[in-house]
C-alpha atoms as a PDB file:
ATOM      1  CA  UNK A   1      97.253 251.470-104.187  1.00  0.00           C
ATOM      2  CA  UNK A   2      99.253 254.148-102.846  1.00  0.00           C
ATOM      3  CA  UNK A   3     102.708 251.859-103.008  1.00  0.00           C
ATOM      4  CA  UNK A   4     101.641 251.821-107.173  1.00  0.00           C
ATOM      5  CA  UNK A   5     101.572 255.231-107.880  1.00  0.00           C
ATOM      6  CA  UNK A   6     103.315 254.612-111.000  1.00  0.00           C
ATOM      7  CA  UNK A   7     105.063 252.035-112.950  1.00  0.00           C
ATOM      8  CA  UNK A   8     108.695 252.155-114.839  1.00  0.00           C
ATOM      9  CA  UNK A   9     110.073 250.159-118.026  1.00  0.00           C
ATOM     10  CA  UNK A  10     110.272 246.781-116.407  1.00  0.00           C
ATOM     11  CA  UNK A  11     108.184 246.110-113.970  1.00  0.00           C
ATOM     12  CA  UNK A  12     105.687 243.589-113.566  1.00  0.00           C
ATOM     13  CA  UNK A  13     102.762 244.214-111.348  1.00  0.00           C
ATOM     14  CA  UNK A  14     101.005 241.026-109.938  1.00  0.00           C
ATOM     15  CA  UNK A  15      97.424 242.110-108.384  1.00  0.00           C
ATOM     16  CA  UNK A  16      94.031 240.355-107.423  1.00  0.00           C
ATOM     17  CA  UNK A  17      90.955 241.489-108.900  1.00  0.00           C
ATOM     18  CA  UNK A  18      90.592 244.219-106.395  1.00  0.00           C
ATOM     19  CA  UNK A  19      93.423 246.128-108.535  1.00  0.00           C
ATOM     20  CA  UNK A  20      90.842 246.762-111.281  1.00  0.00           C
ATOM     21  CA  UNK A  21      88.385 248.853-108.910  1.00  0.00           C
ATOM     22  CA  UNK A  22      89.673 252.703-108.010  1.00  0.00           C
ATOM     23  CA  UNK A  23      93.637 252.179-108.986  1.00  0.00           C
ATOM     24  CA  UNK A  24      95.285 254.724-110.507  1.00  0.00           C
ATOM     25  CA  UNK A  25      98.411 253.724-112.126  1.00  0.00           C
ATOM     26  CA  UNK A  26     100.716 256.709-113.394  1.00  0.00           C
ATOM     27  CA  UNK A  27     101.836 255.273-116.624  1.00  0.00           C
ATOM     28  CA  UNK A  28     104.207 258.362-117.952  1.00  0.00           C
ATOM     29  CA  UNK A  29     107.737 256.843-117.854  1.00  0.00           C
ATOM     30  CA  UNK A  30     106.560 253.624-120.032  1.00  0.00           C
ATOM     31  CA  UNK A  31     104.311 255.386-122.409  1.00  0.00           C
ATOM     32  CA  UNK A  32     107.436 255.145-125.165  1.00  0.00           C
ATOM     33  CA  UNK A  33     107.479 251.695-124.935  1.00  0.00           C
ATOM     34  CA  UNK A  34     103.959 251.396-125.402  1.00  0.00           C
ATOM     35  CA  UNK A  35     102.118 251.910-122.338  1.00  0.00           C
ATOM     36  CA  UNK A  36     100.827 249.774-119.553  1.00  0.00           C
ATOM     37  CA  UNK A  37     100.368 246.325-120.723  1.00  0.00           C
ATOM     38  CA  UNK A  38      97.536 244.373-118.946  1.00  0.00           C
ATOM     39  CA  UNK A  39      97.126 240.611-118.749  1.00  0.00           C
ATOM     40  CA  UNK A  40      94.010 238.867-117.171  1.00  0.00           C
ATOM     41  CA  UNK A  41      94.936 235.472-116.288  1.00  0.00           C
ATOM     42  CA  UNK A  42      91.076 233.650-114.966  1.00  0.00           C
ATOM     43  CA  UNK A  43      87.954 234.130-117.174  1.00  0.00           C
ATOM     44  CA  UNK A  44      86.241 236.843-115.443  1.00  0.00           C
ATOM     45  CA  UNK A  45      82.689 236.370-114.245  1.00  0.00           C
ATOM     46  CA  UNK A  46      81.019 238.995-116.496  1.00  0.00           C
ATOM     47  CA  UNK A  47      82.030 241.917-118.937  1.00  0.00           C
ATOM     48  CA  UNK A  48      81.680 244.304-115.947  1.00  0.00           C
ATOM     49  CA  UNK A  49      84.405 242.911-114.138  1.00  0.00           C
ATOM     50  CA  UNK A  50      86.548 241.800-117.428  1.00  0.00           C
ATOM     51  CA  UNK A  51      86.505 245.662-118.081  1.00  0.00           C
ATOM     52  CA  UNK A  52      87.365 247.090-115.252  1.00  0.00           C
ATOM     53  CA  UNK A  53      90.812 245.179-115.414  1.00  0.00           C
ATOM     54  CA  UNK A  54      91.098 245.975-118.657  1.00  0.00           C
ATOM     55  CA  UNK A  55      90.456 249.607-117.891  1.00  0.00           C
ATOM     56  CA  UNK A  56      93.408 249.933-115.443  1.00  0.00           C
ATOM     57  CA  UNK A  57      95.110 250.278-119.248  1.00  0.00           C
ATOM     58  CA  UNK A  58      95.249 253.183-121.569  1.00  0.00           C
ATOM     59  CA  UNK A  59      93.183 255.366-119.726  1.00  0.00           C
ATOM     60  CA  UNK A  60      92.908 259.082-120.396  1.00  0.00           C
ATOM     61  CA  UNK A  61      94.096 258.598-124.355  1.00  0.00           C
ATOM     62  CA  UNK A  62      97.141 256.913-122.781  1.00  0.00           C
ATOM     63  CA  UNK A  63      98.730 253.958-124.614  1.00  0.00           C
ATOM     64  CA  UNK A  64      98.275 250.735-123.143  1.00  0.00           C
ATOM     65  CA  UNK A  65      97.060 247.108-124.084  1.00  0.00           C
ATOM     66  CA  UNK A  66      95.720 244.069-122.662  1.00  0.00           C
ATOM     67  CA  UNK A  67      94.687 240.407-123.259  1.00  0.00           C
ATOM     68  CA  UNK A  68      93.590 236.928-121.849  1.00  0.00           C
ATOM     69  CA  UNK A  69      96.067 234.077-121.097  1.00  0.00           C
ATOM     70  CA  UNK A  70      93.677 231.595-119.276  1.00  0.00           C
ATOM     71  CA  UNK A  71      94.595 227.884-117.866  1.00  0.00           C
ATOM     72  CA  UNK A  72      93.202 225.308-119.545  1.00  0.00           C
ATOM     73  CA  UNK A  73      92.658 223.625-116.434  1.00  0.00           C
ATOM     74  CA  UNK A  74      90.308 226.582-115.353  1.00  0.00           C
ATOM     75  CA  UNK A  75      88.171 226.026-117.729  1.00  0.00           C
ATOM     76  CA  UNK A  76      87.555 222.356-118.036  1.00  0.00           C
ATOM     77  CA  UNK A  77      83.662 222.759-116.916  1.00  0.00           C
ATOM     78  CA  UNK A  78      83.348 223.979-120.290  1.00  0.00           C
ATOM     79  CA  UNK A  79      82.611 221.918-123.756  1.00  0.00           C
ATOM     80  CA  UNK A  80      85.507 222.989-125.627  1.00  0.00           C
ATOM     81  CA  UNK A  81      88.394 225.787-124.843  1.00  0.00           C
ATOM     82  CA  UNK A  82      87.079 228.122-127.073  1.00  0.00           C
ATOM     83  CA  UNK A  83      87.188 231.374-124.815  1.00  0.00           C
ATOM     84  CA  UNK A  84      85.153 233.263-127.721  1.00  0.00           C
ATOM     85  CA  UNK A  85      82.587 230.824-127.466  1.00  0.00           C
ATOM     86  CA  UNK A  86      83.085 230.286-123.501  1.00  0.00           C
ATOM     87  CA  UNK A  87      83.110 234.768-123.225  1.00  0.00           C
ATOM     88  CA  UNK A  88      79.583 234.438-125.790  1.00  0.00           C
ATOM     89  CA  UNK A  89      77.758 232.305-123.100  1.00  0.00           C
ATOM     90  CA  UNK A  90      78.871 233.921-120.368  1.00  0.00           C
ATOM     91  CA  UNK A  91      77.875 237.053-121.635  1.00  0.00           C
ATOM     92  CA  UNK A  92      74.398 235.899-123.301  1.00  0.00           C
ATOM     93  CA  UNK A  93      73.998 234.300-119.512  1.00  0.00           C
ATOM     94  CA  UNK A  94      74.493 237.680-117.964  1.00  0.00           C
ATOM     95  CA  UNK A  95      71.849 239.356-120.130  1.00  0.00           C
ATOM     96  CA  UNK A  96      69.465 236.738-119.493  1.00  0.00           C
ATOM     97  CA  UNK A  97      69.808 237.188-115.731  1.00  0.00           C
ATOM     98  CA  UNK A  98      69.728 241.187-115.909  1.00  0.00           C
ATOM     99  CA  UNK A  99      66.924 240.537-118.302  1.00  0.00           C
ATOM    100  CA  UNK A 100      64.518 238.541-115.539  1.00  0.00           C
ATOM    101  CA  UNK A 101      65.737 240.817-112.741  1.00  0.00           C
ATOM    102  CA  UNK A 102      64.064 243.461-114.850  1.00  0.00           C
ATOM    103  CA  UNK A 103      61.106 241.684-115.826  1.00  0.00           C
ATOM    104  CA  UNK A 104      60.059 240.378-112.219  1.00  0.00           C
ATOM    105  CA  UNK A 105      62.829 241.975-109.318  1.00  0.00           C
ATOM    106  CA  UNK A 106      63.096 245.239-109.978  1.00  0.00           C
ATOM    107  CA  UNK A 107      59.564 245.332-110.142  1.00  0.00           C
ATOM    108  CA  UNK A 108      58.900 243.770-107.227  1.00  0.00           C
ATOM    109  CA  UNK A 109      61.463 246.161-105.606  1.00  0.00           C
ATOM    110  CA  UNK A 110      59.989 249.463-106.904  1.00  0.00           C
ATOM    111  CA  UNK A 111      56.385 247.488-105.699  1.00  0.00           C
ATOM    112  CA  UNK A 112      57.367 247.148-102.392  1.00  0.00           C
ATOM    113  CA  UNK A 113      59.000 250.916-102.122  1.00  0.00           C
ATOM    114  CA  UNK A 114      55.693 251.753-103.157  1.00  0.00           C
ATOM    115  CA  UNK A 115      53.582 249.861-100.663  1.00  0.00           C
ATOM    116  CA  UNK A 116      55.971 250.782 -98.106  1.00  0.00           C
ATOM    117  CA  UNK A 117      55.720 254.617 -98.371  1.00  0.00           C
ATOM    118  CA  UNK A 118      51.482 253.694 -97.383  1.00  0.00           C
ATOM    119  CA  UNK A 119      52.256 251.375 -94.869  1.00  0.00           C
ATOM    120  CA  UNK A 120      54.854 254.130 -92.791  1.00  0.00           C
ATOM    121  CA  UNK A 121      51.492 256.881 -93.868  1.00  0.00           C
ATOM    122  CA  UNK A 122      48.918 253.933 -92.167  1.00  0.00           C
ATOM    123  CA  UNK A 123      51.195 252.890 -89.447  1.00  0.00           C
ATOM    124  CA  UNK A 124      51.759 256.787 -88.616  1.00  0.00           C
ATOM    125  CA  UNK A 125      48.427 257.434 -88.555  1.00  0.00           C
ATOM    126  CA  UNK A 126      47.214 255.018 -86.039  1.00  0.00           C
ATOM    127  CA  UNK A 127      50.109 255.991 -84.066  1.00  0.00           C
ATOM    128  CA  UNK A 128      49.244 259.265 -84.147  1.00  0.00           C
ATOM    129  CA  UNK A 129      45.506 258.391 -82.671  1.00  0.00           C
ATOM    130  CA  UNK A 130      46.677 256.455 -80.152  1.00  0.00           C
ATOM    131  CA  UNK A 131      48.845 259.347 -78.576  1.00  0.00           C
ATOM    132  CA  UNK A 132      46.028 261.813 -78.896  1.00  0.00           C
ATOM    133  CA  UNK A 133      43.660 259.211 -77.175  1.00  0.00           C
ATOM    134  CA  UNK A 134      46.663 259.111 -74.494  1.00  0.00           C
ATOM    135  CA  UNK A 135      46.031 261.200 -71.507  1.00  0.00           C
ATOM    136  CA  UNK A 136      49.401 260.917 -70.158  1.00  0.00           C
ATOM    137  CA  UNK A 137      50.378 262.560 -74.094  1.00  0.00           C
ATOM    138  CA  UNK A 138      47.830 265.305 -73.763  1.00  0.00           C
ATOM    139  CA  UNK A 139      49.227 267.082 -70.661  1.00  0.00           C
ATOM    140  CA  UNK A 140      52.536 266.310 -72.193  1.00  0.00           C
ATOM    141  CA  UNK A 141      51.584 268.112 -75.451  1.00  0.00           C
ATOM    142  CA  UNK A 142      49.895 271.219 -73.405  1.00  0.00           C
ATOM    143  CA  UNK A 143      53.633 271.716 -71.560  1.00  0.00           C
ATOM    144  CA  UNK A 144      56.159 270.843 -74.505  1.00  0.00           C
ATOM    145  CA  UNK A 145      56.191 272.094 -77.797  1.00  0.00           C
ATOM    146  CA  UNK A 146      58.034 268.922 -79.692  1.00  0.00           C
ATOM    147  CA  UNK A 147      56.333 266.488 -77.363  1.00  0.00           C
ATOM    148  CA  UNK A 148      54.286 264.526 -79.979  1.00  0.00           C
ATOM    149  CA  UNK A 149      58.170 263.665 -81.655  1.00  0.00           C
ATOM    150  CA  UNK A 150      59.669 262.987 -78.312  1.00  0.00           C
ATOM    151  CA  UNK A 151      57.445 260.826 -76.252  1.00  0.00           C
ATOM    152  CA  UNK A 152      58.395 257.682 -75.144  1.00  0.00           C
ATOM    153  CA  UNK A 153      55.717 255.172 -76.444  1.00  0.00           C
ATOM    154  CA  UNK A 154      53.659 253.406 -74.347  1.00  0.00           C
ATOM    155  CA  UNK A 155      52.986 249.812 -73.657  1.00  0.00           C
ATOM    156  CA  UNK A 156      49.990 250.116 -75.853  1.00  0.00           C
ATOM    157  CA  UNK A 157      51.098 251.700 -78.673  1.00  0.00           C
ATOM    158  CA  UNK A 158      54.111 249.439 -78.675  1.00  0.00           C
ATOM    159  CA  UNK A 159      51.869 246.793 -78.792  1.00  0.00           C
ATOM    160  CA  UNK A 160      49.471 247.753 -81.254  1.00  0.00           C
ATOM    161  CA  UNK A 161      51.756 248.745 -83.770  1.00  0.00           C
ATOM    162  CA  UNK A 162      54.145 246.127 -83.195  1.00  0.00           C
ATOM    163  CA  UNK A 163      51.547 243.826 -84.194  1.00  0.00           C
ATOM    164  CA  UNK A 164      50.616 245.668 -87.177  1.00  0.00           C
ATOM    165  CA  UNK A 165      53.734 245.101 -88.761  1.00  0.00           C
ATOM    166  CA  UNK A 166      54.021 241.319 -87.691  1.00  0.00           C
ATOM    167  CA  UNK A 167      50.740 241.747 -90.222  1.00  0.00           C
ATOM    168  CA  UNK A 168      52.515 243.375 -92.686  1.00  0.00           C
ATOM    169  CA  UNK A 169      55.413 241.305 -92.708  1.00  0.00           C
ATOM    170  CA  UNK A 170      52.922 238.544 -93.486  1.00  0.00           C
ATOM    171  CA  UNK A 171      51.399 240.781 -96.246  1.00  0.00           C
ATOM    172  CA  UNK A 172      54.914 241.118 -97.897  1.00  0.00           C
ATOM    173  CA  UNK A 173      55.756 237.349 -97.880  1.00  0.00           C
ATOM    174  CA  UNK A 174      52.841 236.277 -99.975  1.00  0.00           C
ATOM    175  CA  UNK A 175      54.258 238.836-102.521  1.00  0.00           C
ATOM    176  CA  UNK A 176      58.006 236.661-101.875  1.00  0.00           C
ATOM    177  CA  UNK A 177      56.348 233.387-102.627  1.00  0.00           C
ATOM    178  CA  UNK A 178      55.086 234.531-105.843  1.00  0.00           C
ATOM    179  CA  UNK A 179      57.821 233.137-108.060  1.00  0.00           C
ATOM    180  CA  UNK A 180      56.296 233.859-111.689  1.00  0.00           C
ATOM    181  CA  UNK A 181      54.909 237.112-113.037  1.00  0.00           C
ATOM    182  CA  UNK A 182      53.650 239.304-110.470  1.00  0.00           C
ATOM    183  CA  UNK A 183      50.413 241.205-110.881  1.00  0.00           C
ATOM    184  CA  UNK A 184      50.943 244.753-109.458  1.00  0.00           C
ATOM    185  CA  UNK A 185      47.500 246.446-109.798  1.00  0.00           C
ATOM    186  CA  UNK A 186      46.005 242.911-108.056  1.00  0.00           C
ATOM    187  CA  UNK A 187      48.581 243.459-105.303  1.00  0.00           C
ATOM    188  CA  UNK A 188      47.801 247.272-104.930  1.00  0.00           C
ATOM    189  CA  UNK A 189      44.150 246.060-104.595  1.00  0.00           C
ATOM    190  CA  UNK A 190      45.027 243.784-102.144  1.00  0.00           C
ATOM    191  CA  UNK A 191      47.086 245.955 -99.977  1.00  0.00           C
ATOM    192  CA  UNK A 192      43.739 248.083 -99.792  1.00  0.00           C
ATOM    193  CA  UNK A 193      42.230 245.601 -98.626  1.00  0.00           C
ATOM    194  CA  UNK A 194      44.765 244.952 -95.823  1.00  0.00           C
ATOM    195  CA  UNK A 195      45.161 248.861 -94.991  1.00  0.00           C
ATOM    196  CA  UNK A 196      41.477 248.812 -94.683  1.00  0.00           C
ATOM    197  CA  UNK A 197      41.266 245.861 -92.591  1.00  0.00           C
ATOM    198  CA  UNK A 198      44.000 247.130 -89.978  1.00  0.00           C
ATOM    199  CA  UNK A 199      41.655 250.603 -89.504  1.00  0.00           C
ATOM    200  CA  UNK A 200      38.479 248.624 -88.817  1.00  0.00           C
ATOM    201  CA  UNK A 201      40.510 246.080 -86.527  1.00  0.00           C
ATOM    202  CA  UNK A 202      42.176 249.231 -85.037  1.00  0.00           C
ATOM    203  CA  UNK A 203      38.911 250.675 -84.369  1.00  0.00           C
ATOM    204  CA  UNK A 204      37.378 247.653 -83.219  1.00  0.00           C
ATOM    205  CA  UNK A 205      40.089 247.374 -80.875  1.00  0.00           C
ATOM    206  CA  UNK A 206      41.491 243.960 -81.813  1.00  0.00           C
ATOM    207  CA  UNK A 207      44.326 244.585 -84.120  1.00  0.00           C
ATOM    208  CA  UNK A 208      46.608 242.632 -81.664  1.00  0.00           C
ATOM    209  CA  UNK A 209      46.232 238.921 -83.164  1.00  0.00           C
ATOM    210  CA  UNK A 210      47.864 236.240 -83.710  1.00  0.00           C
ATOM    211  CA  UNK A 211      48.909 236.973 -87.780  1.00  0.00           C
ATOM    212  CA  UNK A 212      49.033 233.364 -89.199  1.00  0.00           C
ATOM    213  CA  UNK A 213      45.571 233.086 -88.428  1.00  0.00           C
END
């Protein structure tokens, strides 16, 4: 980038698709013989990416143009060498795929942020008892202020909680296997179920366990 700070009557620039992310080509000295002139020579994998090359070109009301010259040996996986048609599908394919990863991914991403935020609030809670059950953290807590933040954990409560989130990682791969539609407010119900059945395992002392079972 820095050894194409700008560009003179003449000169060819040959660049890999990295040159279309962050480049800032000073295009004053050609801008009377029509700007910076941009040609993209592979189809480009989506619009994003076609217009971010593009965009290297008349850029802050600059002049500038820019165009396509494809192989036609690039592009034999195709039915005909129509790029209209070819750029059409590609881009109705792209809108399909950002359409399902808002229908079903996204949600299951903003699911799981959701479920997450209880588990660290149920995990820190039972953490929390077992240091206050902890003599060795009471007469800790009596001499240092910021011991409860500071304390090494203990075999136990590496133990206990380590096996708590075996469970949970469990918990979160039924949610990966469900490949259609996902039902949020049956999962939310579900992960009640499972916060509730850590506490009573927790308090019946036998939340280490083997999780597949």
């Amino acid at each position: 980038e820095k050894n194409v700070e700008s560009v003179y009557p003449g000169e060819i620039i040959i660049a890999t698709n990295l040159a279309g992310r962050g480049t800032d080509i000073k295009t004053d000295q050609i801008e009377k013989n029509g700007g910076l002139h941009v040609i993209v020579t592979f189809m480009p994998s989506n619009k994003r990416v076609e217009e971010q090359a593009f965009g290297r070109t008349a850029r802050q009301g600059k002049r500038g143009t820019g165009q396509r010259i494809l192989n036609a040996a690039s592009l034999t996986h195709n039915k005909d060498f129509d790029t209209q048609k070819i750029t059409q599908l590609r881009d109705r394919i792209e809108a399909e795929m950002l359409s399902n990863f808002e229908d079903y991914e996204f949600k299951v991403i903003t699911l799981k942020d959701e479920l997450f935020a209880k588990f660290c609030s149920l995990i820190n809670q039972i953490r929390e008892n077992i240091r206050e059950n902890s003599d060795l953290f009471s007469k800790i807590k009596k001499n240092v202020k910021s011991a409860f933040t500071n304390v090494s954990p203990s075999v136990l409560e590496s133990n206990v909680l380590l096996s708590i989130e075996e469970q949970w990682a469990m918990f979160l791969r039924k949610i990966d296997d469900q490949k259609s539609s996902i039902d949020i407010e049956k999962v939310h119900r579900e992960y009640a179920e499972f916060s509730e059945g850590i506490i009573k395992d927790y308090s019946d002392n036998c939340v280490i366990k083997n999780p597949y079972y």
